[in-house]
PDB file of N, CA and C in Angstrom:
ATOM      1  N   UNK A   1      -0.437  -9.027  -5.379  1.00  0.00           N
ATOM      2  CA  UNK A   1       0.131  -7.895  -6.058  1.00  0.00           C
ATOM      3  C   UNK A   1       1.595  -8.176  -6.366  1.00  0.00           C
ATOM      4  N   UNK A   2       1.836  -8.175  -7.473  1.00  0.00           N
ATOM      5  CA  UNK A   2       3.466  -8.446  -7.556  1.00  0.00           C
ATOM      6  C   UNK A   2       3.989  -6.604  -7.759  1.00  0.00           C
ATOM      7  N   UNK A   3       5.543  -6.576  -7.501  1.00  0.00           N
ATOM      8  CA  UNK A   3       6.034  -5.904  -7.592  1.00  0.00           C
ATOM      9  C   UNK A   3       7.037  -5.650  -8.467  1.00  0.00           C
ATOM     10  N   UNK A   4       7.131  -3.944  -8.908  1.00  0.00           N
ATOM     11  CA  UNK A   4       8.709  -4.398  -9.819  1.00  0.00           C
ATOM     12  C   UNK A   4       9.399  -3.325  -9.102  1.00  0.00           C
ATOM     13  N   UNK A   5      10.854  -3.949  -8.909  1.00  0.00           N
ATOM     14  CA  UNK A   5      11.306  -3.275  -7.963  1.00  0.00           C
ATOM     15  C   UNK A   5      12.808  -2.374  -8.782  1.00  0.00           C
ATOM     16  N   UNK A   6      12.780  -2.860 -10.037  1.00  0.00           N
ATOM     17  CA  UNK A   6      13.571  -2.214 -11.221  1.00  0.00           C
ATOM     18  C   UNK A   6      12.536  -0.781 -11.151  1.00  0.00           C
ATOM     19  N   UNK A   7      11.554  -0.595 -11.144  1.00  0.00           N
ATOM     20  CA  UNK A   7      10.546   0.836 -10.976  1.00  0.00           C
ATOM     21  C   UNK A   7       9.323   0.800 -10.522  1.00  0.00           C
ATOM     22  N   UNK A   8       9.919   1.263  -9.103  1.00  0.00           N
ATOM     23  CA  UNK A   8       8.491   0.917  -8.341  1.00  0.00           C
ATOM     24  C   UNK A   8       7.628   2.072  -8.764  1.00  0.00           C
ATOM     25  N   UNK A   9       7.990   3.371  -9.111  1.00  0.00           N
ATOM     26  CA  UNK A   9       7.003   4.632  -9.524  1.00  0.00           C
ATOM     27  C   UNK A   9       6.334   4.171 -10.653  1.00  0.00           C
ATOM     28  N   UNK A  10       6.464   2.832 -11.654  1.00  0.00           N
ATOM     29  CA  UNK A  10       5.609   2.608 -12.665  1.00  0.00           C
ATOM     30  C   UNK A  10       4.393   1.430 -12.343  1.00  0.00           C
ATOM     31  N   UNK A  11       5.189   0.931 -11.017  1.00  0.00           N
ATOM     32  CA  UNK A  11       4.093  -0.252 -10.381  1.00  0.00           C
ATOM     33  C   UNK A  11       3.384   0.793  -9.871  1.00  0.00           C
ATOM     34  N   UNK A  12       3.717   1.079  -9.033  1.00  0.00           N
ATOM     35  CA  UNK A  12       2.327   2.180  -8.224  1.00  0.00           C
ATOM     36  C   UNK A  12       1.375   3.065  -8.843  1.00  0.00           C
ATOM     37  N   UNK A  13       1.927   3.577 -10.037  1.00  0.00           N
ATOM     38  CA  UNK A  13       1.246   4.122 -11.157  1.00  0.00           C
ATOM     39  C   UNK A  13      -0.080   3.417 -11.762  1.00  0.00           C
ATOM     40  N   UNK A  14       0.949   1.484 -12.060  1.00  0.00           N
ATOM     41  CA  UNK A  14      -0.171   0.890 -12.849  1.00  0.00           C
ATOM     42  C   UNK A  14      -1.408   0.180 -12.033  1.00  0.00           C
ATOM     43  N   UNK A  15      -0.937   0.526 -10.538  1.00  0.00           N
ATOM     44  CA  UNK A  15      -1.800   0.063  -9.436  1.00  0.00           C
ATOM     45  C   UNK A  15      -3.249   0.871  -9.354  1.00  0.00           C
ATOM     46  N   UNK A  16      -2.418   2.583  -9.492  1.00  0.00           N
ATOM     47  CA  UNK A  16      -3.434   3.438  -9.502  1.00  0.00           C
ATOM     48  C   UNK A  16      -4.548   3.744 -10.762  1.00  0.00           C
ATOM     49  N   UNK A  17      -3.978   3.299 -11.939  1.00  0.00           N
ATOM     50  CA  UNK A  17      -4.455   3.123 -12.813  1.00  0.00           C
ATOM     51  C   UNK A  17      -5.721   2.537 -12.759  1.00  0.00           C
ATOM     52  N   UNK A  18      -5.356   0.752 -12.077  1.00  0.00           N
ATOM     53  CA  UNK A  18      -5.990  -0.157 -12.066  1.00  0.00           C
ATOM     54  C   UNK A  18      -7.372   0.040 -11.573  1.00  0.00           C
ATOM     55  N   UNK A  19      -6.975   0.890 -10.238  1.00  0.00           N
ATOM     56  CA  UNK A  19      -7.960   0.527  -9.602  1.00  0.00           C
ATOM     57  C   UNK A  19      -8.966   2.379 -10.164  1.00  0.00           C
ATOM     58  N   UNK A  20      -8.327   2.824 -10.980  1.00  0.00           N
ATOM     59  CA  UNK A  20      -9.220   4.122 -11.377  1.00  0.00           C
ATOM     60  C   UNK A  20     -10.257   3.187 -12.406  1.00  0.00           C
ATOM     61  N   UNK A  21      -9.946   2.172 -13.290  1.00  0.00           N
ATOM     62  CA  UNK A  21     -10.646   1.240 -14.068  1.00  0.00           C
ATOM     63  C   UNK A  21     -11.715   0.651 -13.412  1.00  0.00           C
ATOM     64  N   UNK A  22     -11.354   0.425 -12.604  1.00  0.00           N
ATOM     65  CA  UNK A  22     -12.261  -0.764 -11.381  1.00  0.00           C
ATOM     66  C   UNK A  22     -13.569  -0.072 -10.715  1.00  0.00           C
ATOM     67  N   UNK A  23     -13.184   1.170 -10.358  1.00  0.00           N
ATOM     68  CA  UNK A  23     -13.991   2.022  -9.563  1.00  0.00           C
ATOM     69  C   UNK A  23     -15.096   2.390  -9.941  1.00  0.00           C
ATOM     70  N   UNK A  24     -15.279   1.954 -11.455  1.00  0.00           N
ATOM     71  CA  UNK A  24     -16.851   2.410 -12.235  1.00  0.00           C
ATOM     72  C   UNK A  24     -16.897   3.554 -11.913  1.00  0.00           C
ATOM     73  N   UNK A  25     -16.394   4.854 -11.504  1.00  0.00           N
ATOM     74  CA  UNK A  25     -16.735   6.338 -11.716  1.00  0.00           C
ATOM     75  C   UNK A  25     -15.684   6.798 -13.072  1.00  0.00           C
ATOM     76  N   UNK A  26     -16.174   7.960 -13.813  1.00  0.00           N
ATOM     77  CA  UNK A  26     -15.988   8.446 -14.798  1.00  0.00           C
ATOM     78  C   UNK A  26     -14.480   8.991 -14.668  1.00  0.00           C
ATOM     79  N   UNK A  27     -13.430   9.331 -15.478  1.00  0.00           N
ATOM     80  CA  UNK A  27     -12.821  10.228 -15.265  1.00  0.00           C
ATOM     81  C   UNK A  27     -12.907  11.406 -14.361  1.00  0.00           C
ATOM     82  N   UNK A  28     -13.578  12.023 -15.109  1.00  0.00           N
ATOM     83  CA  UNK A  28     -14.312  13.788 -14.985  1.00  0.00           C
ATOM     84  C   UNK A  28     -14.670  13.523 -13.430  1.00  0.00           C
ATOM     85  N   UNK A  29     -15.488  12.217 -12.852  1.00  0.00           N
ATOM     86  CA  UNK A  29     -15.553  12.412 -11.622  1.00  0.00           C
ATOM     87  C   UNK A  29     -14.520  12.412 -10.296  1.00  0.00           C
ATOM     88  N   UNK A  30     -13.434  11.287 -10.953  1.00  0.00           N
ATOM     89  CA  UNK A  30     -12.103  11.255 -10.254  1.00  0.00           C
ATOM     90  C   UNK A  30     -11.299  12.491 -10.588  1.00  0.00           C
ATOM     91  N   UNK A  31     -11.356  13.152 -11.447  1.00  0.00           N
ATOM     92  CA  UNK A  31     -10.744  14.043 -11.571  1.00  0.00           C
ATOM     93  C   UNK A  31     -11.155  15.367 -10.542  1.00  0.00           C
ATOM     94  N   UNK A  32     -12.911  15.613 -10.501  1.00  0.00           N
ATOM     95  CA  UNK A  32     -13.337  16.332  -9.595  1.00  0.00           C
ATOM     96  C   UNK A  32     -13.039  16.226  -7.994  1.00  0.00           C
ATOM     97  N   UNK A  33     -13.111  14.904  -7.997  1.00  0.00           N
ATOM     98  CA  UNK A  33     -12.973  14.420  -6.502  1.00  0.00           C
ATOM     99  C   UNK A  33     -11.133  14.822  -6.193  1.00  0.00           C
ATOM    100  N   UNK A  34     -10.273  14.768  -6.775  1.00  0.00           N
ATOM    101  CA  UNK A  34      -8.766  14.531  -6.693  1.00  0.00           C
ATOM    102  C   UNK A  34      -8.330  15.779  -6.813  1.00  0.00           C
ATOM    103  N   UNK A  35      -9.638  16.908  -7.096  1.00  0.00           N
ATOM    104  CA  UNK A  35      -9.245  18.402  -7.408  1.00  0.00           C
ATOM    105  C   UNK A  35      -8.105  18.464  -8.812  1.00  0.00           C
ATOM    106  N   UNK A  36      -8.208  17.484  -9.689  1.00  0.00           N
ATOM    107  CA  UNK A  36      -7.039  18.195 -10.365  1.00  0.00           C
ATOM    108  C   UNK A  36      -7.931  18.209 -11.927  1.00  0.00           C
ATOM    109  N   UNK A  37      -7.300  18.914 -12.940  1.00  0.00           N
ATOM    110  CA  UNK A  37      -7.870  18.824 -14.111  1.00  0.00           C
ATOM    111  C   UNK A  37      -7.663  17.496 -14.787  1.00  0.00           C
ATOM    112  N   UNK A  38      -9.331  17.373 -15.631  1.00  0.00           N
ATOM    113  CA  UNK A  38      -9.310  16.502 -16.583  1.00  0.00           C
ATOM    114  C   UNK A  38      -8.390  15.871 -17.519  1.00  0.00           C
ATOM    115  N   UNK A  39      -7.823  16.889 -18.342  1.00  0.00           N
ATOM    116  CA  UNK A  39      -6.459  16.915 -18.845  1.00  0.00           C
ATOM    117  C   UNK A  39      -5.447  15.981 -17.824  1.00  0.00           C
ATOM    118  N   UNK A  40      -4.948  16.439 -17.070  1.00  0.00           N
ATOM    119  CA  UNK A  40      -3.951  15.687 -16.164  1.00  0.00           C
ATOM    120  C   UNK A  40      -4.415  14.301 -15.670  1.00  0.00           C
ATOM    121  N   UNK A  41      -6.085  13.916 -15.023  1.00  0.00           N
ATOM    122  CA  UNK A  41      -6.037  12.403 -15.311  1.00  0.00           C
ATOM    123  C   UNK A  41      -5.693  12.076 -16.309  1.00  0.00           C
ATOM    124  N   UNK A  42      -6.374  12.525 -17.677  1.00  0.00           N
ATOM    125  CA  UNK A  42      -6.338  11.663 -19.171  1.00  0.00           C
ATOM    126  C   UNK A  42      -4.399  11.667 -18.996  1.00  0.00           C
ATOM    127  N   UNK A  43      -3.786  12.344 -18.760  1.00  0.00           N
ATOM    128  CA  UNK A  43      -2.635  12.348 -19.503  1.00  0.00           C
ATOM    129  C   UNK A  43      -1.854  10.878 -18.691  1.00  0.00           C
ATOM    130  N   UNK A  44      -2.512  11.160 -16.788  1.00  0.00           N
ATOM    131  CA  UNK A  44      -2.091  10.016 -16.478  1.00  0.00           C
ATOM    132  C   UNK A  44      -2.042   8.899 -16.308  1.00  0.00           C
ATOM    133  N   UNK A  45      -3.454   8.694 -17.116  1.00  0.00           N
ATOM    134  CA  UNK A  45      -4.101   7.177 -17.406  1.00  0.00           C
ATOM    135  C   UNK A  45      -3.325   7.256 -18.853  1.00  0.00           C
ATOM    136  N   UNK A  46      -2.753   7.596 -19.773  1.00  0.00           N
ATOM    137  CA  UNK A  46      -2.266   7.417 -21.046  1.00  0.00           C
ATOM    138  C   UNK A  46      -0.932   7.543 -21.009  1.00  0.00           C
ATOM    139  N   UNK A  47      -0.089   7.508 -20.224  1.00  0.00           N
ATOM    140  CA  UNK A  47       1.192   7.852 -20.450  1.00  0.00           C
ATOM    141  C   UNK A  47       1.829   6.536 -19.339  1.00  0.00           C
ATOM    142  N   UNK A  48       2.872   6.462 -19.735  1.00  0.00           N
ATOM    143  CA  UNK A  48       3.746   4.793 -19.103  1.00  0.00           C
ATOM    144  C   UNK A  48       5.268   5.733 -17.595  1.00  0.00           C
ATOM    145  N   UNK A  49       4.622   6.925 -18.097  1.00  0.00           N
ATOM    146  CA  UNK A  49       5.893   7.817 -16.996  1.00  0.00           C
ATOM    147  C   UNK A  49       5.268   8.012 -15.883  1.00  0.00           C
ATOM    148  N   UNK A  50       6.351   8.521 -15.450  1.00  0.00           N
ATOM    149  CA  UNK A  50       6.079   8.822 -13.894  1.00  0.00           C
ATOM    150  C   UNK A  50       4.686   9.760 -13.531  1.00  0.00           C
ATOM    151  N   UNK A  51       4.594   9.622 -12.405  1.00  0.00           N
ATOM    152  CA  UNK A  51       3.479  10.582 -11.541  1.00  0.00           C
ATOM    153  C   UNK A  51       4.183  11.539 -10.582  1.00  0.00           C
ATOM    154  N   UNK A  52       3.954  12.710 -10.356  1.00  0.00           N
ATOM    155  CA  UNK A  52       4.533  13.529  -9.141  1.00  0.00           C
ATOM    156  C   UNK A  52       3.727  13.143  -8.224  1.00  0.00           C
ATOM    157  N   UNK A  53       3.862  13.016  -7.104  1.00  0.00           N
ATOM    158  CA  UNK A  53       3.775  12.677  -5.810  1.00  0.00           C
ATOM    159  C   UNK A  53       2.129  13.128  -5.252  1.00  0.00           C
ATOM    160  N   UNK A  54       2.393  14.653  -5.532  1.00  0.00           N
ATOM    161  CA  UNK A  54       1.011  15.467  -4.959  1.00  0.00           C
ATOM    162  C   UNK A  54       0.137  15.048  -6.093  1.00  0.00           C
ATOM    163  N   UNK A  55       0.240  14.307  -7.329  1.00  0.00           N
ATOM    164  CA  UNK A  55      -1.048  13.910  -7.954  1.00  0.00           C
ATOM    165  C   UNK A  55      -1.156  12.323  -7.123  1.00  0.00           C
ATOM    166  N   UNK A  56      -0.461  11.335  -7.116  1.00  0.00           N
ATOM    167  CA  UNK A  56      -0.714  10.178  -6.485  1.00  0.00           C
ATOM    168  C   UNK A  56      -1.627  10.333  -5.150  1.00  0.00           C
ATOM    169  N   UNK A  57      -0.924  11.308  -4.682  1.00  0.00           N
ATOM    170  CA  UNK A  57      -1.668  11.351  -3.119  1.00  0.00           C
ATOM    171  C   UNK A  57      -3.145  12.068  -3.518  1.00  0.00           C
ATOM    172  N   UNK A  58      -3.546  12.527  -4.149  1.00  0.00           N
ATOM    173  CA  UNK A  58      -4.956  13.327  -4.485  1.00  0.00           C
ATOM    174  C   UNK A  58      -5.820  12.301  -4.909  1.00  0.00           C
ATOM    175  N   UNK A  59      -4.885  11.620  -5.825  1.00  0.00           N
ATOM    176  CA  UNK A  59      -5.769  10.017  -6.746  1.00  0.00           C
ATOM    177  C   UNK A  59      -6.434   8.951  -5.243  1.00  0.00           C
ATOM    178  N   UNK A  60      -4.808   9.229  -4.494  1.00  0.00           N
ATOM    179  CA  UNK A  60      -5.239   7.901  -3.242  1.00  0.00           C
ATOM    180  C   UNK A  60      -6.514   8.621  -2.261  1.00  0.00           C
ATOM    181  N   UNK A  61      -6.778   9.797  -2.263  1.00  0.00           N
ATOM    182  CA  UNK A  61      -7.500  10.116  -1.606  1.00  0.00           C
ATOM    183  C   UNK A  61      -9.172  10.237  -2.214  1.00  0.00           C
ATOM    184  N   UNK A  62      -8.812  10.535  -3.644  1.00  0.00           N
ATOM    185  CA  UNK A  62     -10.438  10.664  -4.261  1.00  0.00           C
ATOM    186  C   UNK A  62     -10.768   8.870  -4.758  1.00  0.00           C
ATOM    187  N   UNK A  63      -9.837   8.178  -4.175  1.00  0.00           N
ATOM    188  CA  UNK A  63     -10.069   6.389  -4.503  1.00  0.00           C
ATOM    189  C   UNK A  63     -10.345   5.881  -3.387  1.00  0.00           C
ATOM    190  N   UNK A  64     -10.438   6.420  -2.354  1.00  0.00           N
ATOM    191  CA  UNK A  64      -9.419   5.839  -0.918  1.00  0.00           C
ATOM    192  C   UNK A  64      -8.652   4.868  -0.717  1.00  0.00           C
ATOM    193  N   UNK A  65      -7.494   5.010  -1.375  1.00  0.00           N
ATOM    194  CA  UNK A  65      -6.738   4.027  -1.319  1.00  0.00           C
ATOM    195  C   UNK A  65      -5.428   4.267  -0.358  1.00  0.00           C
ATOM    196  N   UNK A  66      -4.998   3.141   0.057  1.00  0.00           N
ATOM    197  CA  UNK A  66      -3.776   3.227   1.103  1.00  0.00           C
ATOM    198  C   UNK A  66      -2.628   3.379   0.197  1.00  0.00           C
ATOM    199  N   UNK A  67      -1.763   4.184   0.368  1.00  0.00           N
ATOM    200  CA  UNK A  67      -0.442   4.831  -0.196  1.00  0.00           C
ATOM    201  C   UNK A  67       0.769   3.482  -0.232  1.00  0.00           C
ATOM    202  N   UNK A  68       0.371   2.640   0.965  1.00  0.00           N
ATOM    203  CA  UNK A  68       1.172   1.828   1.794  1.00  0.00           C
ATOM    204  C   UNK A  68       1.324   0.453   0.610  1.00  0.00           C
ATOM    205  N   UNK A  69       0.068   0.084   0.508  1.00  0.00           N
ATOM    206  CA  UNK A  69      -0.475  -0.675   0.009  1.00  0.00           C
ATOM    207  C   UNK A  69      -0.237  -0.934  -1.521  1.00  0.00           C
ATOM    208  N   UNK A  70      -0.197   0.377  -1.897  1.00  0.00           N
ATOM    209  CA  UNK A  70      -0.096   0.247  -3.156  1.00  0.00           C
ATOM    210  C   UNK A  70       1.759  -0.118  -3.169  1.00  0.00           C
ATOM    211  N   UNK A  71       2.449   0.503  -2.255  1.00  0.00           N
ATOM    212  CA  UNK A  71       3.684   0.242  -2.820  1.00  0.00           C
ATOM    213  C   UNK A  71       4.639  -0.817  -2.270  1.00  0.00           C
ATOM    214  N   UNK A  72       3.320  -1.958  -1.455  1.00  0.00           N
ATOM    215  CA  UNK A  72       3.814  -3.172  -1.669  1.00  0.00           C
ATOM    216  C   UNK A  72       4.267  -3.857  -2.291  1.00  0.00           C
ATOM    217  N   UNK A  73       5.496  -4.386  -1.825  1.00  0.00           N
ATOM    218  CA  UNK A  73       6.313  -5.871  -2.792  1.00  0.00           C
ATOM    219  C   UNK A  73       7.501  -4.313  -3.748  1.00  0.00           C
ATOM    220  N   UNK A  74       6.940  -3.002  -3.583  1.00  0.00           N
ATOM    221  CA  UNK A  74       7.830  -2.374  -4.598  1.00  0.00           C
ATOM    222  C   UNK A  74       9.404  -2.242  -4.495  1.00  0.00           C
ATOM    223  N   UNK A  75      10.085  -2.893  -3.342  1.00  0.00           N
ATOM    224  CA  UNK A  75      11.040  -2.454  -3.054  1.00  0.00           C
ATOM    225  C   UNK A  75      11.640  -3.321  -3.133  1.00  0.00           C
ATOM    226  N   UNK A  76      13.153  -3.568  -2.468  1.00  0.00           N
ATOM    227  CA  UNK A  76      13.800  -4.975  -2.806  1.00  0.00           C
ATOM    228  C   UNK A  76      14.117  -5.903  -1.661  1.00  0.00           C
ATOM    229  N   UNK A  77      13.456  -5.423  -0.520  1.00  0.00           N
ATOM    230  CA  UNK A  77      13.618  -6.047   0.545  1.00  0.00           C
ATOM    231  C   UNK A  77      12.165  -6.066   1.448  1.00  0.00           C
ATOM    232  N   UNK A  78      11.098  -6.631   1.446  1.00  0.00           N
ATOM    233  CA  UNK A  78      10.145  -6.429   1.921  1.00  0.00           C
ATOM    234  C   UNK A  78      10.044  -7.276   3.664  1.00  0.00           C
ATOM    235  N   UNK A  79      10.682  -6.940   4.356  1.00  0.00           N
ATOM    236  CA  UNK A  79      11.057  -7.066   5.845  1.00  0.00           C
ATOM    237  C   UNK A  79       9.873  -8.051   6.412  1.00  0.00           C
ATOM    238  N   UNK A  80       9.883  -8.783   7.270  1.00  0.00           N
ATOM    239  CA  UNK A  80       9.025  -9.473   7.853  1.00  0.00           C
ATOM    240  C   UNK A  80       8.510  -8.848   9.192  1.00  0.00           C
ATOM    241  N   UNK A  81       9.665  -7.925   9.637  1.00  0.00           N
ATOM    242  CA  UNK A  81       8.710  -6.934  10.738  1.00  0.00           C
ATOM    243  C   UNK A  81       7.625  -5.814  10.098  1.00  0.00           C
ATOM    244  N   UNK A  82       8.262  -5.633   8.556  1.00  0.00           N
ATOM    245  CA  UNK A  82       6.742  -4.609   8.224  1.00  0.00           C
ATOM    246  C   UNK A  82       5.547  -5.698   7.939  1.00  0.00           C
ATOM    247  N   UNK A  83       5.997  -6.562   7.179  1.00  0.00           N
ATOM    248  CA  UNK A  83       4.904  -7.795   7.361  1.00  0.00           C
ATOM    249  C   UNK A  83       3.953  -8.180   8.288  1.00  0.00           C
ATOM    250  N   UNK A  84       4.676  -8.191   9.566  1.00  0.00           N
ATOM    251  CA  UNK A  84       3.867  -8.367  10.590  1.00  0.00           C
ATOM    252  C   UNK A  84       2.886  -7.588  11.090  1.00  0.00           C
ATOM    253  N   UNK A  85       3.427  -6.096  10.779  1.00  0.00           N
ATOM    254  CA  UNK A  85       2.426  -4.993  11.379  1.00  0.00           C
ATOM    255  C   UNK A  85       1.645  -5.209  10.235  1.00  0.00           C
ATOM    256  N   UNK A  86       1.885  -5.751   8.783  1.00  0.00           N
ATOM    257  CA  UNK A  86       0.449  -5.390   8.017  1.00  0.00           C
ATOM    258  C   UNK A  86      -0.384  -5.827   8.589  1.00  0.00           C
ATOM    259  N   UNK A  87       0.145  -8.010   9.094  1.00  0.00           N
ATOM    260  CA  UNK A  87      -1.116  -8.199   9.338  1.00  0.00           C
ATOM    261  C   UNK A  87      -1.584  -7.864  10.612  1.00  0.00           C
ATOM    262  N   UNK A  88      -0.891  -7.277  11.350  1.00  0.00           N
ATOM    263  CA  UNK A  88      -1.532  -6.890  12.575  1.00  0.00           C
ATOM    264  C   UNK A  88      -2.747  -5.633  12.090  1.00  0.00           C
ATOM    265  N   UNK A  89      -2.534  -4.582  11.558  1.00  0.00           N
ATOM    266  CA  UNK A  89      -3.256  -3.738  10.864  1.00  0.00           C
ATOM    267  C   UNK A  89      -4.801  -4.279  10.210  1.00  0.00           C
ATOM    268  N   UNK A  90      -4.418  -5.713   9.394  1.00  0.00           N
ATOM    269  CA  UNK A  90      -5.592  -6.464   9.141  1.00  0.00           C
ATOM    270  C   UNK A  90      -6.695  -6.773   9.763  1.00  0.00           C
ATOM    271  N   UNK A  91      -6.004  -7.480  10.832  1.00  0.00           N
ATOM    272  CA  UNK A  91      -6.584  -7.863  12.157  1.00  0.00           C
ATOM    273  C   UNK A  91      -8.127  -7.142  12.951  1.00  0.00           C
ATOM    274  N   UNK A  92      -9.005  -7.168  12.384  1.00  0.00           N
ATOM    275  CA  UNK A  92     -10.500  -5.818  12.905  1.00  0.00           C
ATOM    276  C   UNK A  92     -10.567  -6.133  14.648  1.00  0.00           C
ATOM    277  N   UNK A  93     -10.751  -7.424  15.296  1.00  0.00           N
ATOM    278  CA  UNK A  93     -10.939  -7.792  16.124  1.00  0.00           C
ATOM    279  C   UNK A  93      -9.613  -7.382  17.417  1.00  0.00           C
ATOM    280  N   UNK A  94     -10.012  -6.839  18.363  1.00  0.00           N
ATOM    281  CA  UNK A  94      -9.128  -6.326  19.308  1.00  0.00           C
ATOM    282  C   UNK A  94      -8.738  -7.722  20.237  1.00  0.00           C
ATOM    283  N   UNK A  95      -9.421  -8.497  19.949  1.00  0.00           N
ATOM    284  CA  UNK A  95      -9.191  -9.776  20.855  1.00  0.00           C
ATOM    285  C   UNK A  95      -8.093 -10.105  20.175  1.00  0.00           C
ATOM    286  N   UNK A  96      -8.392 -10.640  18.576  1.00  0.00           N
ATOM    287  CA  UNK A  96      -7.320 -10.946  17.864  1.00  0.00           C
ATOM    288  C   UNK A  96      -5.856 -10.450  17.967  1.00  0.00           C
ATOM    289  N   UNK A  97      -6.270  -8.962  17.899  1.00  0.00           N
ATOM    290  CA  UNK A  97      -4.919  -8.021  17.941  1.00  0.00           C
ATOM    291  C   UNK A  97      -4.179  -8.454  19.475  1.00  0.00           C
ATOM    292  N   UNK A  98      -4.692  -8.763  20.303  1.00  0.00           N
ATOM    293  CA  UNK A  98      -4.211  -8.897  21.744  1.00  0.00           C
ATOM    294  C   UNK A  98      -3.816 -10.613  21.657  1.00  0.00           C
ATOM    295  N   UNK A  99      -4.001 -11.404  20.855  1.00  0.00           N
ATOM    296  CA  UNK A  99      -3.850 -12.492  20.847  1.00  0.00           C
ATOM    297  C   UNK A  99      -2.253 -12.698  19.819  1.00  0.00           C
ATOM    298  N   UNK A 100      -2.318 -11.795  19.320  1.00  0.00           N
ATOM    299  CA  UNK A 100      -1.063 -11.791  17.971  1.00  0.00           C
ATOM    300  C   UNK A 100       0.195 -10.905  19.104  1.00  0.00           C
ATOM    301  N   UNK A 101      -0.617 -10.177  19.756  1.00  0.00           N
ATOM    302  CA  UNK A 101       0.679  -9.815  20.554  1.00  0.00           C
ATOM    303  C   UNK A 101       1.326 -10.700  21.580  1.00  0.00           C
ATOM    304  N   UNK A 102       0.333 -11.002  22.199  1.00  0.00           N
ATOM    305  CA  UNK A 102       0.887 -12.034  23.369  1.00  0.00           C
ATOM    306  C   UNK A 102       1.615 -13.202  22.862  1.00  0.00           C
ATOM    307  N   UNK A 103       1.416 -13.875  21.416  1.00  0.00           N
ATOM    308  CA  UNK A 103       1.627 -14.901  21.002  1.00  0.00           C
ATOM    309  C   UNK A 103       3.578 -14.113  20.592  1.00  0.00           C
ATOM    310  N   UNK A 104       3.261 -13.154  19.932  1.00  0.00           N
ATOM    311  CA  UNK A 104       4.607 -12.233  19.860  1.00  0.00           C
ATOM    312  C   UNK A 104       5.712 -12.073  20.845  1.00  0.00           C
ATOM    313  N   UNK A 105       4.972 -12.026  22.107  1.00  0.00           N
ATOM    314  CA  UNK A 105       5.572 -11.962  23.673  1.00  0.00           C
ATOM    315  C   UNK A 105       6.273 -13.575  23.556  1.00  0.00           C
ATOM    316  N   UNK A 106       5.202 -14.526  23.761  1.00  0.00           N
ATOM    317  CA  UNK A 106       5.823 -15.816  23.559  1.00  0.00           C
ATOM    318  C   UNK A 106       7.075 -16.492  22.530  1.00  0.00           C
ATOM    319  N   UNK A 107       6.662 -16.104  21.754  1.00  0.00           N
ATOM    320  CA  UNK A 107       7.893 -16.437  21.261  1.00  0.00           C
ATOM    321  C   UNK A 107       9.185 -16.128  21.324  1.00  0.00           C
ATOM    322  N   UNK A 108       9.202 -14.344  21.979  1.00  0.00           N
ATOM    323  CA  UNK A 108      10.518 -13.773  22.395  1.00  0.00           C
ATOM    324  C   UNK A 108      10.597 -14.142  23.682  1.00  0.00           C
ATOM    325  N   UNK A 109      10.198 -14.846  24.420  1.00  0.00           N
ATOM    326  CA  UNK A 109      10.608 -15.861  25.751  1.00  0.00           C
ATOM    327  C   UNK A 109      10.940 -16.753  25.350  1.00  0.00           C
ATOM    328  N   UNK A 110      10.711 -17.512  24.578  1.00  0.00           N
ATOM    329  CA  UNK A 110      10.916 -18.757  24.226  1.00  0.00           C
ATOM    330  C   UNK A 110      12.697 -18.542  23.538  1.00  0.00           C
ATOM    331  N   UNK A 111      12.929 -17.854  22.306  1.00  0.00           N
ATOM    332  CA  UNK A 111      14.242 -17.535  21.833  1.00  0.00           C
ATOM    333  C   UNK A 111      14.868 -16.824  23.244  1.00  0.00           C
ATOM    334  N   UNK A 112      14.596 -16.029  24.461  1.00  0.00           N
ATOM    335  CA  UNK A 112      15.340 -16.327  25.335  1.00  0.00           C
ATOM    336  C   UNK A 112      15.995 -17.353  25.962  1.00  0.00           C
ATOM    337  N   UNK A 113      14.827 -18.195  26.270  1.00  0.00           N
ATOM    338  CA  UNK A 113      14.947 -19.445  27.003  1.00  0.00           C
ATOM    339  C   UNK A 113      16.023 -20.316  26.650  1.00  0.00           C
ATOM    340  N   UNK A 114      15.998 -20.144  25.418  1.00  0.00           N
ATOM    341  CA  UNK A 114      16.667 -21.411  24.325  1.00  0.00           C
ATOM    342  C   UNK A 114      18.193 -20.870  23.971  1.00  0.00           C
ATOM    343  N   UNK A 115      18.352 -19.263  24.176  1.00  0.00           N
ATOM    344  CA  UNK A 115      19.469 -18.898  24.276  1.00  0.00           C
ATOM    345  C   UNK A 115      19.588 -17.495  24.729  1.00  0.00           C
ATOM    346  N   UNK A 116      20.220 -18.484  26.442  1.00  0.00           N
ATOM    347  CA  UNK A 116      20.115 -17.277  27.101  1.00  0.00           C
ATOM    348  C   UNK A 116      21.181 -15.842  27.076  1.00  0.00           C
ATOM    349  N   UNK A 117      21.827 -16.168  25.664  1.00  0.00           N
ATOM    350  CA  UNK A 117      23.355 -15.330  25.589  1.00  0.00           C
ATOM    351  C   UNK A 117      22.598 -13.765  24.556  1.00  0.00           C
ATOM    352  N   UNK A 118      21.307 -14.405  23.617  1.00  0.00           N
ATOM    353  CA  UNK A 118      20.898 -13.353  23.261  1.00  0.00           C
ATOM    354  C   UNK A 118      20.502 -12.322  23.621  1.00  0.00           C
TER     355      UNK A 118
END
């Protein structure tokens, strides 16, 4: 997913767009499911402007889509500690998840070890 971080409300838009294309259900049905009128999808699948908030969140919910997700890469600093929890989030297996932590543990012993002034 690339991001534009000059306007992230038009990436997330064309995200939601995307995946209203993808979903093989009709308008009229996303529109039913998202509670909002017909009119207001069409206008927001046809228009390059913004979305208010309480329609995005209705779209992410009659798509199920993650809010999070979509507004990846949108910003101008995408942190390596939120990184990490994505992929920890990824992670299905609880072994795994317990294996990414401990390995997490290790390494902040290790940058102790190596300097013990930190």
């Amino acid at each position: 997913m690339t991001g534009d971080v000059q306007n992230p409300g038009r990436a997330v838009k064309g995200r939601i767009k995307e995946q209203i294309r993808e979903s093989g259900f009709s308008l009229n049905q996303i529109a039913k499911n998202a509670e909002v009128s017909y009119t207001t999808l069409r206008h927001f699948m046809q228009t390059e402007d913004g979305a208010d908030l309480d329609l995005v969140l209705r779209l992410c919910y009659a798509l199920n889509l993650n809010l999070a997700q979509l507004t990846e890469g949108t910003t101008p600093q995408d942190s390596g500690e939120l990184q990490l929890i994505r992929y920890y989030r990824q992670i299905r297996r609880s072994a795994s998840r317990d294996a990414l932590v401990e390995a997490a543990k290790g390494l902040c012993l290790a940058e102790k070890l190596a300097d013990p002034s930190a």
